[in-house]
N, C-alpha and C. Protein backbone atom coordinates (compact mmCIF):
# COMPACT_ATOMS: atom_id res chain seq x y z
N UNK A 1 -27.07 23.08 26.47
CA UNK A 1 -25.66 22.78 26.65
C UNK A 1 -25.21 23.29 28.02
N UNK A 2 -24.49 22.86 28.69
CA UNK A 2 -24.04 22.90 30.21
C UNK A 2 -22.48 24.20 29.75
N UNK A 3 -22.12 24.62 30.18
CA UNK A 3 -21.86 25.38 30.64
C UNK A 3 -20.39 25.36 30.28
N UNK A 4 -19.83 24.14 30.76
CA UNK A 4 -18.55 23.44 30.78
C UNK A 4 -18.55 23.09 29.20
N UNK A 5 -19.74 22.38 28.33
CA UNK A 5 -19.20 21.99 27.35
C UNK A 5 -18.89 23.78 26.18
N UNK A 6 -19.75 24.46 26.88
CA UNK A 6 -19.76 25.44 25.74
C UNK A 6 -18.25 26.19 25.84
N UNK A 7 -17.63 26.07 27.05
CA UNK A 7 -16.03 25.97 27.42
C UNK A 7 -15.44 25.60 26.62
N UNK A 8 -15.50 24.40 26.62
CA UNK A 8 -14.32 23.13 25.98
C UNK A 8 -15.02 23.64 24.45
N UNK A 9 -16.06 23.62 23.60
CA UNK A 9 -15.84 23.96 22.16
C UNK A 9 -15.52 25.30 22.00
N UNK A 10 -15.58 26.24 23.05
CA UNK A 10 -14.42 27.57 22.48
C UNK A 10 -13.09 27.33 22.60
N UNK A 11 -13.36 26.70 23.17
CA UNK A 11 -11.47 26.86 23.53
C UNK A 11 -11.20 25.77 22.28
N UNK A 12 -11.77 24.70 21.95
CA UNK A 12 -11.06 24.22 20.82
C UNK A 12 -11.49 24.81 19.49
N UNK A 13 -12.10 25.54 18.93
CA UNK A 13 -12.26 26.16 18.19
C UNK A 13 -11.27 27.50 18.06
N UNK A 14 -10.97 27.83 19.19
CA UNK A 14 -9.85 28.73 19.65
C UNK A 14 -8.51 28.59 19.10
N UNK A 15 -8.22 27.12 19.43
CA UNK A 15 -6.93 26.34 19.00
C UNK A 15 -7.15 26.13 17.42
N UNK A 16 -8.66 26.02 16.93
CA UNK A 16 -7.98 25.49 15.46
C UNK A 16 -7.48 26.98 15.04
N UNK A 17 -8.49 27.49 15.57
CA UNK A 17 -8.24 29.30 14.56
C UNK A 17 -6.72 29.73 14.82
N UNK A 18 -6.86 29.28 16.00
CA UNK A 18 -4.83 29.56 16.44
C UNK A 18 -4.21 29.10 15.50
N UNK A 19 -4.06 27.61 15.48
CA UNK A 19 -3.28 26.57 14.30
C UNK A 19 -3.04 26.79 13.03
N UNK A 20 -4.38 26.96 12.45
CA UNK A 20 -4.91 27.36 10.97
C UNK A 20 -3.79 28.92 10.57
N UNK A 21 -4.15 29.99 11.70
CA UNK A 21 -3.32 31.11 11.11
C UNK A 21 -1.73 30.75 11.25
N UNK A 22 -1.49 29.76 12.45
CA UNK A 22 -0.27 29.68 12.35
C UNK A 22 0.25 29.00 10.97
N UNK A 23 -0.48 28.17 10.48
CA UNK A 23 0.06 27.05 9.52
C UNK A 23 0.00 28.37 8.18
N UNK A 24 -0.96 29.33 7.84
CA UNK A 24 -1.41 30.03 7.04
C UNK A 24 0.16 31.08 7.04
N UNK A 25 0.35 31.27 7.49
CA UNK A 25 1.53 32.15 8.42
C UNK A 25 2.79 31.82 7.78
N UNK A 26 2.90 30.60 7.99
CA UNK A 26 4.42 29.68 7.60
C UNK A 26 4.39 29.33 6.40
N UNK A 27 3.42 29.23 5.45
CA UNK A 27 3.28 28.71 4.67
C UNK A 27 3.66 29.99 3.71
N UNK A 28 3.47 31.22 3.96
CA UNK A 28 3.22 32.99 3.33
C UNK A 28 4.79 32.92 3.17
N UNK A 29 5.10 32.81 4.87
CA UNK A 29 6.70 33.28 4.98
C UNK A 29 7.25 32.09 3.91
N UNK A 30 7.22 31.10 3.61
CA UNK A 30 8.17 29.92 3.31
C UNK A 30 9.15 29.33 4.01
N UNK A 31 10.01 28.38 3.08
CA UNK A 31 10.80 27.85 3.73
C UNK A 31 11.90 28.13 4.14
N UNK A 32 12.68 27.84 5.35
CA UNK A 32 14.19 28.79 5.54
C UNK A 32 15.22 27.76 5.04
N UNK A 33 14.51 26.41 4.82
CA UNK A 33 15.45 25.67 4.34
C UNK A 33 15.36 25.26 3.04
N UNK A 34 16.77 25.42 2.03
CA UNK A 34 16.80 24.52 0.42
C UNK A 34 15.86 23.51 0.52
N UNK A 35 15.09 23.10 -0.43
CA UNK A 35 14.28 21.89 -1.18
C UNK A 35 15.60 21.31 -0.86
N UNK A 36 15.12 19.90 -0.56
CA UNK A 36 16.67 18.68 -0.90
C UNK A 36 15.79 18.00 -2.03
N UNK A 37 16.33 17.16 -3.32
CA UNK A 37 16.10 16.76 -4.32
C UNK A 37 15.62 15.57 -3.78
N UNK A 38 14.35 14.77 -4.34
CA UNK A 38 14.02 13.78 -4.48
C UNK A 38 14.54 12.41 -4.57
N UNK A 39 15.34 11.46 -4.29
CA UNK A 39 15.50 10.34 -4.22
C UNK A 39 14.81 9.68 -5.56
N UNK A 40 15.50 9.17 -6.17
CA UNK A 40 15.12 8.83 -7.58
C UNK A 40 15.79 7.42 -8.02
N UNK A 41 14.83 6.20 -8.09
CA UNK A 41 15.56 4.79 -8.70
C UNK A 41 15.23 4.57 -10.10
N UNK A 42 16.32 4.35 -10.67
CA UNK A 42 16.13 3.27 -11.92
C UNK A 42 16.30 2.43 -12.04
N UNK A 43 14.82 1.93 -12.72
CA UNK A 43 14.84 0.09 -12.69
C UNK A 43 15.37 0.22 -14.19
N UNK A 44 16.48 -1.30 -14.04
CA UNK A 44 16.76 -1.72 -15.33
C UNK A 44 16.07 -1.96 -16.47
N UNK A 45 15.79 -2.37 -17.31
CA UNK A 45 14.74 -2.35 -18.33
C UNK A 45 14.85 -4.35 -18.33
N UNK A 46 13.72 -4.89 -18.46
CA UNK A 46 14.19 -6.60 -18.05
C UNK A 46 14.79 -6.86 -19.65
N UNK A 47 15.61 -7.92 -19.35
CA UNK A 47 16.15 -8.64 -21.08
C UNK A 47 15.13 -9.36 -21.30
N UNK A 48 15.35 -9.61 -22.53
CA UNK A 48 14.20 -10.77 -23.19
C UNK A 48 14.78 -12.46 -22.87
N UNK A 49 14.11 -13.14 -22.85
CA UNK A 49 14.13 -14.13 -22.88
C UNK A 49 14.56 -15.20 -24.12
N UNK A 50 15.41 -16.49 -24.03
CA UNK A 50 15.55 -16.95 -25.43
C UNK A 50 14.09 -17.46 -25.97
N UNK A 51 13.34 -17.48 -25.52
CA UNK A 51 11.82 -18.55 -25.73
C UNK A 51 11.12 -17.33 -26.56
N UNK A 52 11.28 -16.08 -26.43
CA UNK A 52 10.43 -14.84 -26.86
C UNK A 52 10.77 -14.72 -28.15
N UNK A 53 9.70 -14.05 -29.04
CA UNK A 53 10.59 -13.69 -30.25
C UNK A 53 11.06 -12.32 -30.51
N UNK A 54 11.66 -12.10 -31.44
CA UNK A 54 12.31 -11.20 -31.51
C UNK A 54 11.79 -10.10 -32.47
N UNK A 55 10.73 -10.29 -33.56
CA UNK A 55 10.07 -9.65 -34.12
C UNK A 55 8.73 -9.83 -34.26
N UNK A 56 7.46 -9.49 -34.12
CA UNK A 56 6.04 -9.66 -34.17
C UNK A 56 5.68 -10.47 -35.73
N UNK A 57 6.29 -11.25 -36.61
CA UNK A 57 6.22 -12.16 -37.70
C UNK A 57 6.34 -12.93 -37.30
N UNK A 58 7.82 -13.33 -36.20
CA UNK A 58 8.12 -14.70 -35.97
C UNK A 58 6.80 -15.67 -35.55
């Protein structure tokens, strides 16, 4: 390996170990901000149709 590359994979190996503790870090402390609640739809329930029946005999 040349010289230069063994450079460039410390130094990015550098950065993940940087990243990683940072993310590890923030994640310990938590959040400074409230959860906001989820966004939540309800689908209507569909009507029946006149062609359908109405009890499993019909």
């Amino acid at each position: 390996m040349k010289r230069l590359q063994v450079f460039a994979l410390a130094g990015a190996l550098t950065l993940t170990v940087f990243t990683g503790a940072f993310a590890i870090m923030g994640m310990a402390r938590g959040s400074t901000k409230p959860a906001t609640p989820a966004l939540t739809a309800q689908v209507a329930p569909a009507t029946a149709t006149a062609s359908a029946p109405q009890r499993w005999d019909d």
